[in-house]
C-alpha atoms as a PDB file:
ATOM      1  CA  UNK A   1     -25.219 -80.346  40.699  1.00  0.00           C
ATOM      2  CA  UNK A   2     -27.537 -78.041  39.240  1.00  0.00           C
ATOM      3  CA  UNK A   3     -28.514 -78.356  35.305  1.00  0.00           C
ATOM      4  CA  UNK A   4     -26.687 -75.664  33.555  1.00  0.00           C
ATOM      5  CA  UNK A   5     -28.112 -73.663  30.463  1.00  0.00           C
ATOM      6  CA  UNK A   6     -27.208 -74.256  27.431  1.00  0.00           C
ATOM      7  CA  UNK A   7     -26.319 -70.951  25.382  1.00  0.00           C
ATOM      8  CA  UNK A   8     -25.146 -72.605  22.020  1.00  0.00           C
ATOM      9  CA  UNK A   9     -24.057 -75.999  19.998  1.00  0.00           C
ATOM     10  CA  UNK A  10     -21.838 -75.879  17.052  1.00  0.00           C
ATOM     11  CA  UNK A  11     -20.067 -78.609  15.709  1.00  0.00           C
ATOM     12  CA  UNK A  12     -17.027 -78.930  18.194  1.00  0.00           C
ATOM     13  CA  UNK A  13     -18.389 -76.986  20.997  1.00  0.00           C
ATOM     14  CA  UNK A  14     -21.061 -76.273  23.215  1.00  0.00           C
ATOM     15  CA  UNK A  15     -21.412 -73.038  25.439  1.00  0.00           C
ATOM     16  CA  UNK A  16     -23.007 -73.059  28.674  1.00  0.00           C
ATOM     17  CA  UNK A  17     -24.033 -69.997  31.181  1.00  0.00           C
ATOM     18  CA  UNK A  18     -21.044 -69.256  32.984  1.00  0.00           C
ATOM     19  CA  UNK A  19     -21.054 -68.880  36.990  1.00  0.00           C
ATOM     20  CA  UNK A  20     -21.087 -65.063  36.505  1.00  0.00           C
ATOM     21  CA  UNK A  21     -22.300 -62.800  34.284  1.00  0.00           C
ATOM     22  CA  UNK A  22     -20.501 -62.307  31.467  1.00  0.00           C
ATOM     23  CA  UNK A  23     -18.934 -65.278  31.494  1.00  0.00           C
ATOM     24  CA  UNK A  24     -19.433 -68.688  29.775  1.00  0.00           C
ATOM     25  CA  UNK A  25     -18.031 -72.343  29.817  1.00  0.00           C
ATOM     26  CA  UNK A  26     -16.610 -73.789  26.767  1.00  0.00           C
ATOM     27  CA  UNK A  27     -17.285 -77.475  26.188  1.00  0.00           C
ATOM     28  CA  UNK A  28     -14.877 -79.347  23.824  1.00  0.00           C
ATOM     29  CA  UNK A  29     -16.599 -82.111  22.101  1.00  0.00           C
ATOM     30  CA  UNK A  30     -14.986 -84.981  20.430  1.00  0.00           C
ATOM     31  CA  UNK A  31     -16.586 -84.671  17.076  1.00  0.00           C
ATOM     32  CA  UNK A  32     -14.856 -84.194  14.433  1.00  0.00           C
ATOM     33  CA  UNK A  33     -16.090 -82.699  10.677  1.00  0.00           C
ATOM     34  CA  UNK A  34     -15.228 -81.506   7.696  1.00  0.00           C
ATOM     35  CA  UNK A  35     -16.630 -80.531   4.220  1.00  0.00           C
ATOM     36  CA  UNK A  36     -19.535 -78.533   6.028  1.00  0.00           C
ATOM     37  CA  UNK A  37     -20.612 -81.211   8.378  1.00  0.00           C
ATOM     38  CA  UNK A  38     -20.532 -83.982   5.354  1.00  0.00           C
ATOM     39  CA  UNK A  39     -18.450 -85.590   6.780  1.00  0.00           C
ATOM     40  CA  UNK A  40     -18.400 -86.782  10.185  1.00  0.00           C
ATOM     41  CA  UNK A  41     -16.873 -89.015  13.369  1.00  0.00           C
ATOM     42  CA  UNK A  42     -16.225 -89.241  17.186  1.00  0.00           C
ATOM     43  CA  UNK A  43     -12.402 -89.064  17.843  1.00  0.00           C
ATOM     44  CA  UNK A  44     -12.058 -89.858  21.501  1.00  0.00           C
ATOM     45  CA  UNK A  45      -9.982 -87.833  23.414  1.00  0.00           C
ATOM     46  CA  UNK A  46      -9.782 -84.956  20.846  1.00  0.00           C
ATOM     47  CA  UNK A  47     -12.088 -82.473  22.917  1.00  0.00           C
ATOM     48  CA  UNK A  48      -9.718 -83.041  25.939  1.00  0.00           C
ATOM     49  CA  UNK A  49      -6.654 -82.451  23.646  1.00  0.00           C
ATOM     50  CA  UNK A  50      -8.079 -79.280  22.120  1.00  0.00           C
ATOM     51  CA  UNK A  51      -9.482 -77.815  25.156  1.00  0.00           C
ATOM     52  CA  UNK A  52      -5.283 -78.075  26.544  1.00  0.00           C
ATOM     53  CA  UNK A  53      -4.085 -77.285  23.266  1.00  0.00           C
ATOM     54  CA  UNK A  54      -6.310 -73.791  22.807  1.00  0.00           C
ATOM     55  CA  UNK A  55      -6.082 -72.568  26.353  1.00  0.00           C
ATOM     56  CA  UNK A  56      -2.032 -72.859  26.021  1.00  0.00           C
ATOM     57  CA  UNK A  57      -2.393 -70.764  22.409  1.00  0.00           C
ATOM     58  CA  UNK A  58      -4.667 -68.355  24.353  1.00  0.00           C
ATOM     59  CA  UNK A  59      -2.699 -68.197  27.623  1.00  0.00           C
ATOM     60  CA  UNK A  60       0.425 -66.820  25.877  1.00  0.00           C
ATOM     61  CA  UNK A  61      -1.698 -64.850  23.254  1.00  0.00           C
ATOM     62  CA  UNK A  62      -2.811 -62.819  26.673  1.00  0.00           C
ATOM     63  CA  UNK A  63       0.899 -63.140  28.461  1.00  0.00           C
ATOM     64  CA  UNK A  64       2.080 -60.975  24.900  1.00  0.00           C
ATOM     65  CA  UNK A  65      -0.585 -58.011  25.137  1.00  0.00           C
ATOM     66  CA  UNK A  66      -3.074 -60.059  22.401  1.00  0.00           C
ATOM     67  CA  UNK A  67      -6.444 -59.821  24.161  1.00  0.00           C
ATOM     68  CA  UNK A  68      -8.585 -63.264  24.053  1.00  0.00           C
ATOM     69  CA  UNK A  69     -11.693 -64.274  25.710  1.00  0.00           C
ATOM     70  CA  UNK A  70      -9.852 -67.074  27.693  1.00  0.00           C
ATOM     71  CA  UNK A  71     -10.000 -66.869  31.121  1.00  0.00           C
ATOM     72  CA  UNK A  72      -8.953 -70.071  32.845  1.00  0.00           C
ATOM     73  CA  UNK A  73      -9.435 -73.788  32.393  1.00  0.00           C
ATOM     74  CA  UNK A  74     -12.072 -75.576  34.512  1.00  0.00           C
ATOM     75  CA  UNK A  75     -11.066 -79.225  33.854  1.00  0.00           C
ATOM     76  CA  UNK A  76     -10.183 -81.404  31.177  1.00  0.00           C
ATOM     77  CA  UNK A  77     -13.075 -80.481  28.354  1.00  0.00           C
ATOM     78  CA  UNK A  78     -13.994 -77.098  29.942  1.00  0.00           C
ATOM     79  CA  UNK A  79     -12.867 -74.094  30.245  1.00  0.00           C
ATOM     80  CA  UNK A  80     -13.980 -70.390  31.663  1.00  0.00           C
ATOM     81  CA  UNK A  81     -14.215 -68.004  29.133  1.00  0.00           C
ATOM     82  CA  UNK A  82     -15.839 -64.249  28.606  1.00  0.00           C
ATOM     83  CA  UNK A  83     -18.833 -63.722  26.688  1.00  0.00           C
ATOM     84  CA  UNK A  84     -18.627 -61.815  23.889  1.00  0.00           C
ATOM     85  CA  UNK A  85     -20.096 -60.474  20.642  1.00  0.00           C
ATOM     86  CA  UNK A  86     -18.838 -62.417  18.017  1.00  0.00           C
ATOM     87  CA  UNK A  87     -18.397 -60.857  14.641  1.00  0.00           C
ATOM     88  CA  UNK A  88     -19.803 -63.194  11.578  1.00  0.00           C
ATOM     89  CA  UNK A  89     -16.734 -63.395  10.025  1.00  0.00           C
ATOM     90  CA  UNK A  90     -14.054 -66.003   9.903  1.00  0.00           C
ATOM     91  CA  UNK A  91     -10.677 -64.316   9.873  1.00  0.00           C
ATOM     92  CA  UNK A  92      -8.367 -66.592   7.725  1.00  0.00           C
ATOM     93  CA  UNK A  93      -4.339 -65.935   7.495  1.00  0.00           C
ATOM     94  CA  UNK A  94      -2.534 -67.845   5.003  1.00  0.00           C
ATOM     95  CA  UNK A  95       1.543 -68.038   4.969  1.00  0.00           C
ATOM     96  CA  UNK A  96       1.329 -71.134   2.729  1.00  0.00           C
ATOM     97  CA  UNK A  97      -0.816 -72.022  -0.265  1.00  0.00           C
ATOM     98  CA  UNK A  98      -3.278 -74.861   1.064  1.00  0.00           C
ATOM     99  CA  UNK A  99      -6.486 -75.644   0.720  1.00  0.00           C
ATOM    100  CA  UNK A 100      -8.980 -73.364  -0.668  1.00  0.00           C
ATOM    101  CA  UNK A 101      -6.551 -70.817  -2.206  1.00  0.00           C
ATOM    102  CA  UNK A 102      -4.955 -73.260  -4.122  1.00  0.00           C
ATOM    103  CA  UNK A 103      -8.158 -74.005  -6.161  1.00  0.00           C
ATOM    104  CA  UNK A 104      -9.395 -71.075  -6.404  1.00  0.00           C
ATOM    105  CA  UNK A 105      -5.989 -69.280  -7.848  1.00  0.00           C
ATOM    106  CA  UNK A 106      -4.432 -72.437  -9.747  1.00  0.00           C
ATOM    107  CA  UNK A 107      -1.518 -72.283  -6.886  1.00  0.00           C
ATOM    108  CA  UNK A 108       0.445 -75.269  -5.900  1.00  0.00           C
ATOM    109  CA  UNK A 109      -0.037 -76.637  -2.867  1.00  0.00           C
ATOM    110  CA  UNK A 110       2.930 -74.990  -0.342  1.00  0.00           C
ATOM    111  CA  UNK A 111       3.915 -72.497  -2.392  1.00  0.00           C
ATOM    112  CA  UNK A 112       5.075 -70.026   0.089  1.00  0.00           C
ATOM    113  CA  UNK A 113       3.502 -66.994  -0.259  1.00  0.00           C
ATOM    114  CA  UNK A 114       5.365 -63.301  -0.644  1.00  0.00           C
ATOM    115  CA  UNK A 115       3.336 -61.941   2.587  1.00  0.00           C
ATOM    116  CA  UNK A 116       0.798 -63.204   4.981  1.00  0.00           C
ATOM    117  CA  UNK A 117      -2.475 -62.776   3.519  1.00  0.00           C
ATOM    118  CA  UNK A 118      -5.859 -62.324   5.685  1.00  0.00           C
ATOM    119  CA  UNK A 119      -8.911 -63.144   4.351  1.00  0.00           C
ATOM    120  CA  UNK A 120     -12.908 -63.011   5.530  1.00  0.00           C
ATOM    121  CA  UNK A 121     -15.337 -65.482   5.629  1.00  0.00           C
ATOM    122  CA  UNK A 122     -19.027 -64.843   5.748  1.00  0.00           C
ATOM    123  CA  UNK A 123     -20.110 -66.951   8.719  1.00  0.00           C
ATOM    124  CA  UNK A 124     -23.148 -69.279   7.658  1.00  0.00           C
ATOM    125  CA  UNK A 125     -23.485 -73.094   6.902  1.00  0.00           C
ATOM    126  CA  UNK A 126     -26.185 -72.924   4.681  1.00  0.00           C
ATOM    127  CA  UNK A 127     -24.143 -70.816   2.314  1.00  0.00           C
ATOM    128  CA  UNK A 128     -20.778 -73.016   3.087  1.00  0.00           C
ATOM    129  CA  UNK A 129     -19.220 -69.878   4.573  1.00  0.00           C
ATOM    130  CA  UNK A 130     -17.983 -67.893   1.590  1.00  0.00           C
ATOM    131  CA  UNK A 131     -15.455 -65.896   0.770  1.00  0.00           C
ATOM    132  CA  UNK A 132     -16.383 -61.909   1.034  1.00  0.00           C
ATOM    133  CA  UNK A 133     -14.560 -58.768   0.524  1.00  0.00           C
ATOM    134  CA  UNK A 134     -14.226 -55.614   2.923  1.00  0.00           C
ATOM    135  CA  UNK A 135     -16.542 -54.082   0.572  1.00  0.00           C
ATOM    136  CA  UNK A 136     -19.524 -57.061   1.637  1.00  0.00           C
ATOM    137  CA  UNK A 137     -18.167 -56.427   4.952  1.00  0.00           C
ATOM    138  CA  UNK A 138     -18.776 -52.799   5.758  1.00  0.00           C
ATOM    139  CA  UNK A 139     -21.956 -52.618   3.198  1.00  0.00           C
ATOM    140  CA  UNK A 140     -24.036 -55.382   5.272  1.00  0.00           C
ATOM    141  CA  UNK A 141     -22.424 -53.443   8.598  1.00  0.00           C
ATOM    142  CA  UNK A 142     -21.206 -56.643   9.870  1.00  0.00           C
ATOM    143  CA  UNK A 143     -18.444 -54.619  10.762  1.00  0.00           C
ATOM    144  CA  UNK A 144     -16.878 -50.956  10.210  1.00  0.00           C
ATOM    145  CA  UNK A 145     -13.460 -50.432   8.420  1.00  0.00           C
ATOM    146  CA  UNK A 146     -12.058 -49.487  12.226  1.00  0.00           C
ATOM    147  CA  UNK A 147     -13.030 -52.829  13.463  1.00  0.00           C
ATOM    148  CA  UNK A 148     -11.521 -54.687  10.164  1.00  0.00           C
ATOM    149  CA  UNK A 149      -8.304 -52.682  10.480  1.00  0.00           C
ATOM    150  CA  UNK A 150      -8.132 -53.885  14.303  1.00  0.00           C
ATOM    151  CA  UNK A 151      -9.030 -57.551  13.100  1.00  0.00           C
ATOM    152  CA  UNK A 152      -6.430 -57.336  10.654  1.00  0.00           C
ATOM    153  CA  UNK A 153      -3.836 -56.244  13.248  1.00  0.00           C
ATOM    154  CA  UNK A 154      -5.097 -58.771  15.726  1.00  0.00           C
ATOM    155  CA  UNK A 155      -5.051 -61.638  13.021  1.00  0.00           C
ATOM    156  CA  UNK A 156      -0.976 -60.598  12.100  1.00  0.00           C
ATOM    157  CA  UNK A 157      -0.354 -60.500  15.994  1.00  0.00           C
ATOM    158  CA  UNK A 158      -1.751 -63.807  16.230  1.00  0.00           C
ATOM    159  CA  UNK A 159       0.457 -65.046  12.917  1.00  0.00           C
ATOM    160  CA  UNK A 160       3.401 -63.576  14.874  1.00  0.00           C
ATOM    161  CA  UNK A 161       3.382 -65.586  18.186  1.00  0.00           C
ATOM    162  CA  UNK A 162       2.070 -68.823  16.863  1.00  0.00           C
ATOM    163  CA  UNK A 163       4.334 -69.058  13.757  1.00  0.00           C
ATOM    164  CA  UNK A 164       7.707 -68.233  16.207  1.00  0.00           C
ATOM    165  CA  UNK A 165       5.931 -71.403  18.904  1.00  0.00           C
ATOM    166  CA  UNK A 166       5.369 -73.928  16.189  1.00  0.00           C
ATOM    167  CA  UNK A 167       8.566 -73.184  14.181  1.00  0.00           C
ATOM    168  CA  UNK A 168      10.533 -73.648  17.624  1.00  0.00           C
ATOM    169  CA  UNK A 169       8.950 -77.307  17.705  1.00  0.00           C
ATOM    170  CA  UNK A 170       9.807 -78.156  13.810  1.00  0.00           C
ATOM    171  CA  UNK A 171       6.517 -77.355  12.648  1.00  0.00           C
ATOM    172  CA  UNK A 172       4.975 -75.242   9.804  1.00  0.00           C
ATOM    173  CA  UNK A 173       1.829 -72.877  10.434  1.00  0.00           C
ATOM    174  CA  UNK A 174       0.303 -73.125   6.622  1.00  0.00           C
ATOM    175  CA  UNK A 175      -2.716 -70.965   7.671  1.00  0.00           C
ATOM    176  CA  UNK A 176      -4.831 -70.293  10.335  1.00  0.00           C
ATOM    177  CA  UNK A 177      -8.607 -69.351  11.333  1.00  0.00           C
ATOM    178  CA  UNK A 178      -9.894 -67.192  14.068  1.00  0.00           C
ATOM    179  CA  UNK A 179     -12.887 -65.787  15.524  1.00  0.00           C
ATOM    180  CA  UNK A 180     -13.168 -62.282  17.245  1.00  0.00           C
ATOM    181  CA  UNK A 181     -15.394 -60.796  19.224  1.00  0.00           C
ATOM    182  CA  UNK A 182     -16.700 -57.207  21.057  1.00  0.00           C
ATOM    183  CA  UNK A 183     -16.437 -56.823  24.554  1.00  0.00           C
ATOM    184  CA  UNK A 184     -17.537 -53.534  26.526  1.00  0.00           C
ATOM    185  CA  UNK A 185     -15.809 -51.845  29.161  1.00  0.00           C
ATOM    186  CA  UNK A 186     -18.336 -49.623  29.957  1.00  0.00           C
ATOM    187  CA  UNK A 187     -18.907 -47.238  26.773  1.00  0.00           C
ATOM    188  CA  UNK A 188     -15.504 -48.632  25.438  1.00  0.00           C
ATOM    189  CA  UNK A 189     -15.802 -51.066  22.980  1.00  0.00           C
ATOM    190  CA  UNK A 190     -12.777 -53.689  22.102  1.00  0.00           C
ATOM    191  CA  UNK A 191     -11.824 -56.613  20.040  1.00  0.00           C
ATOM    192  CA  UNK A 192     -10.150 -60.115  21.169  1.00  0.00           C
ATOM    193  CA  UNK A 193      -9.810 -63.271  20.001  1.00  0.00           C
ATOM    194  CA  UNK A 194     -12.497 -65.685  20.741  1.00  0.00           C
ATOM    195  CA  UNK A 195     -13.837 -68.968  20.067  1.00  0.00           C
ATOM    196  CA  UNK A 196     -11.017 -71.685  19.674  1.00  0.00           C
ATOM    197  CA  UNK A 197      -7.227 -72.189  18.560  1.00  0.00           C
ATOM    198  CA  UNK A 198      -6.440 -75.705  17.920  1.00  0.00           C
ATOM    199  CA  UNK A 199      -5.331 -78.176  15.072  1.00  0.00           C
ATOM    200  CA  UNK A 200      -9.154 -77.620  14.217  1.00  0.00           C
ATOM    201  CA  UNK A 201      -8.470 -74.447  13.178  1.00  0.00           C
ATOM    202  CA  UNK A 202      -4.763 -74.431  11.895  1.00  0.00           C
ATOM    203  CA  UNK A 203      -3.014 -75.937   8.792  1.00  0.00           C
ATOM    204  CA  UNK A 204       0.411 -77.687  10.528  1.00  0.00           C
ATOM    205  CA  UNK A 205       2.923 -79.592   8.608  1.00  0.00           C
ATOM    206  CA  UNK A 206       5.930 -80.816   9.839  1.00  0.00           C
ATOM    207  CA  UNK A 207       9.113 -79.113   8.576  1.00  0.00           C
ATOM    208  CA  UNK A 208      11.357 -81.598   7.795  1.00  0.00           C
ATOM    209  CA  UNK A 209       9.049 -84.222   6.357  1.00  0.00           C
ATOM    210  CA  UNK A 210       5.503 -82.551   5.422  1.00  0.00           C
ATOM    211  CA  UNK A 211       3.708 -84.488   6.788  1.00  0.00           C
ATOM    212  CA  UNK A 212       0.282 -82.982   7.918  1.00  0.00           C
ATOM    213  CA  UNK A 213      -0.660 -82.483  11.848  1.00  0.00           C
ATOM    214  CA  UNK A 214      -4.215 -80.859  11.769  1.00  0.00           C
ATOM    215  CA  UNK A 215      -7.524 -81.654  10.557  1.00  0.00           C
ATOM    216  CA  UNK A 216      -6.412 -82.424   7.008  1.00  0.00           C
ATOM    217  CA  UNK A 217      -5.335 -86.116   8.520  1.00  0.00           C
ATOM    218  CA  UNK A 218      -9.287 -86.609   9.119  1.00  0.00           C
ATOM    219  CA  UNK A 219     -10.719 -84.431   5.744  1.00  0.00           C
ATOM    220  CA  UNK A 220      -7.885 -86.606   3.981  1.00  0.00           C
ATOM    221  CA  UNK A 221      -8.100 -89.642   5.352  1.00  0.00           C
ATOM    222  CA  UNK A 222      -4.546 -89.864   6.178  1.00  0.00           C
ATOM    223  CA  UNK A 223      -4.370 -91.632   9.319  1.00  0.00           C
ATOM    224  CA  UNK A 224      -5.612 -91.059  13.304  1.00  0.00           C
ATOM    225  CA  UNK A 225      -6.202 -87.723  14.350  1.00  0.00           C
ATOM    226  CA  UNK A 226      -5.991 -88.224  17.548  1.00  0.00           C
ATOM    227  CA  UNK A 227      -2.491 -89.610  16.979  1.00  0.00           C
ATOM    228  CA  UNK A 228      -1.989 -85.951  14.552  1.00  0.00           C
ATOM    229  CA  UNK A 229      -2.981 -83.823  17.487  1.00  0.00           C
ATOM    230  CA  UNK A 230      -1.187 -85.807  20.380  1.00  0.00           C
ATOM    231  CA  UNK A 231       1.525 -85.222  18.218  1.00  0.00           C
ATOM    232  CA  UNK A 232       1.304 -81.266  18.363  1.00  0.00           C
ATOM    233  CA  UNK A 233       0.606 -81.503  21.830  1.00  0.00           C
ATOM    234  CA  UNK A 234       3.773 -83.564  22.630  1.00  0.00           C
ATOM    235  CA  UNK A 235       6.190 -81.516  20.679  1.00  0.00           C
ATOM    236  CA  UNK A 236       4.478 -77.851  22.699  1.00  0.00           C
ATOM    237  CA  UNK A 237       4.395 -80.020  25.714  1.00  0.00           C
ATOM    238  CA  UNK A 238       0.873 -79.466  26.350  1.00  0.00           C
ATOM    239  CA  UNK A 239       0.315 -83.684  26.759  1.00  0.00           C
ATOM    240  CA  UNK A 240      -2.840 -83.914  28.901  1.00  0.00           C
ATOM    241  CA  UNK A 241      -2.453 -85.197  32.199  1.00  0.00           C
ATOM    242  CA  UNK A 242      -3.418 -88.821  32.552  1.00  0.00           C
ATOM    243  CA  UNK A 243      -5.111 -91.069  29.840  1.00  0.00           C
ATOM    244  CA  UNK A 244      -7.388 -89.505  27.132  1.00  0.00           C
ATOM    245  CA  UNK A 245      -9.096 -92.615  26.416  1.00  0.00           C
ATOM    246  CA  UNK A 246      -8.036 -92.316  22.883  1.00  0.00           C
ATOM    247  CA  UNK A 247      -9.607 -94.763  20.579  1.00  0.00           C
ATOM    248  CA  UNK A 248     -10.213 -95.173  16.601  1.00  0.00           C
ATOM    249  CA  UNK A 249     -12.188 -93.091  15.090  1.00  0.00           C
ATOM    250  CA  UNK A 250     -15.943 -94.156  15.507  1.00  0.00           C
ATOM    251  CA  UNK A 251     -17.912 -92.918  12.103  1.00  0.00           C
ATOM    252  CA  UNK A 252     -21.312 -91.554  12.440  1.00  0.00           C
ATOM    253  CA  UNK A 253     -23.657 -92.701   9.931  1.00  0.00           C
END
């Protein structure tokens, strides 16, 4: 097999030159971090449950008219997806006070809250990816105010589908984080969704009993997140086929 190129490593994932151009393979790692790469471990088996778990999310995200970068899965860590432009901004929407709201506004956590609310994030460890407003936005021309209306409308679409899916399973979508990117069609420029959507990137409680299903089990130390995310993925019916190879978590001085 010929070495492929590698095009980028973040934390969870690694991109690779896809088999035609303007494409790309997405590798799902099984690291796990939080608190800006503080804090760190290898959860087997999580990469193959969040490579299942995000190409579900982005399969019916495209079967609803919600354009994504997902193309198909190659096997059980990789899958095929279109390269794109990201944007270097974090698009955050928030149904339930968690996390980072609730410290910053003196709000209970799971307060409901009156409306969705979408937020940006300024993508860039160094700086712990801060919180900006439209005004940062369009004055650094990270983007114009017709791509943040579109990335609002694409982040509410996205709120839509996945908050009907979970609640049909007895779960809670607290809040959410997605990526989007520019594609061309010849002169035409468009938005879609990009990089991942997994219990990486979403805040899930269960209804009835609160208890937390996402990455909060690892940032928390409430338990196995591989058993958290096997968990989501039993209840969507996304289980992987075959063993994961699921383990303890194996910390990373």
């Amino acid at each position: 097999m010929a070495r492929r190129k590698k095009v980028y490593e973040g934390k969870a994932k690694i991109l690779y030159e896809g088999p035609e151009p303007g494409t790309l393979v997405q590798y799902f790692k099984d690291d796990a971090t939080a608190f800006n790469a503080e804090k760190r471990a290898t959860i087997e088996g999580k990469g193959v449950l969040n490579n299942r778990l995000s190409e579900f999310f982005m399969t019916g995200l495209n079967g609803v008219g919600v354009p994504t970068h997902f193309i198909r899965r190659i096997n059980m860590r990789e899958q095929l997806i279109r390269a794109v432009e990201i944007i270097p901004l974090e698009v955050v929407v928030r149904n339930v006070a968690a996390g980072s709201i609730s410290k910053r506004l003196g709000i209970d956590e799971g307060t409901p809250l009156p409306r969705p609310i979408v937020e940006f994030y300024f993508k860039n460890d160094e700086l712990g990816d801060p919180l900006v407003a439209e005004e940062h936005i369009l004055a650094f021309g990270w983007a114009t105010q017709q791509d943040l209306d579109d990335m609002v409308s694409l982040a509410l679409r996205v709120n839509d589908f996945l908050s009907g899916l979970f609640l049909g399973v007895g779960i809670r979508l607290v809040d959410f984080k997605i990526e989007i990117g520019r594609i061309w069609d010849g002169d035409y420029m468009r938005l879609i969704v990009a990089d991942e959507i997994s219990p990486d990137s979403c805040r899930l409680w269960d209804i009835q009993t609160g208890k937390k299903l996402d990455k909060d089990v690892f940032r928390r130390d409430l338990g196995d997140l591989a058993d958290a995310y096997t968990e989501v993925a039993r209840r969507l019916g996304v289980m992987p086929q075959g063993p994961t190879g699921v383990t303890k978590p194996t910390l990373i001085n």
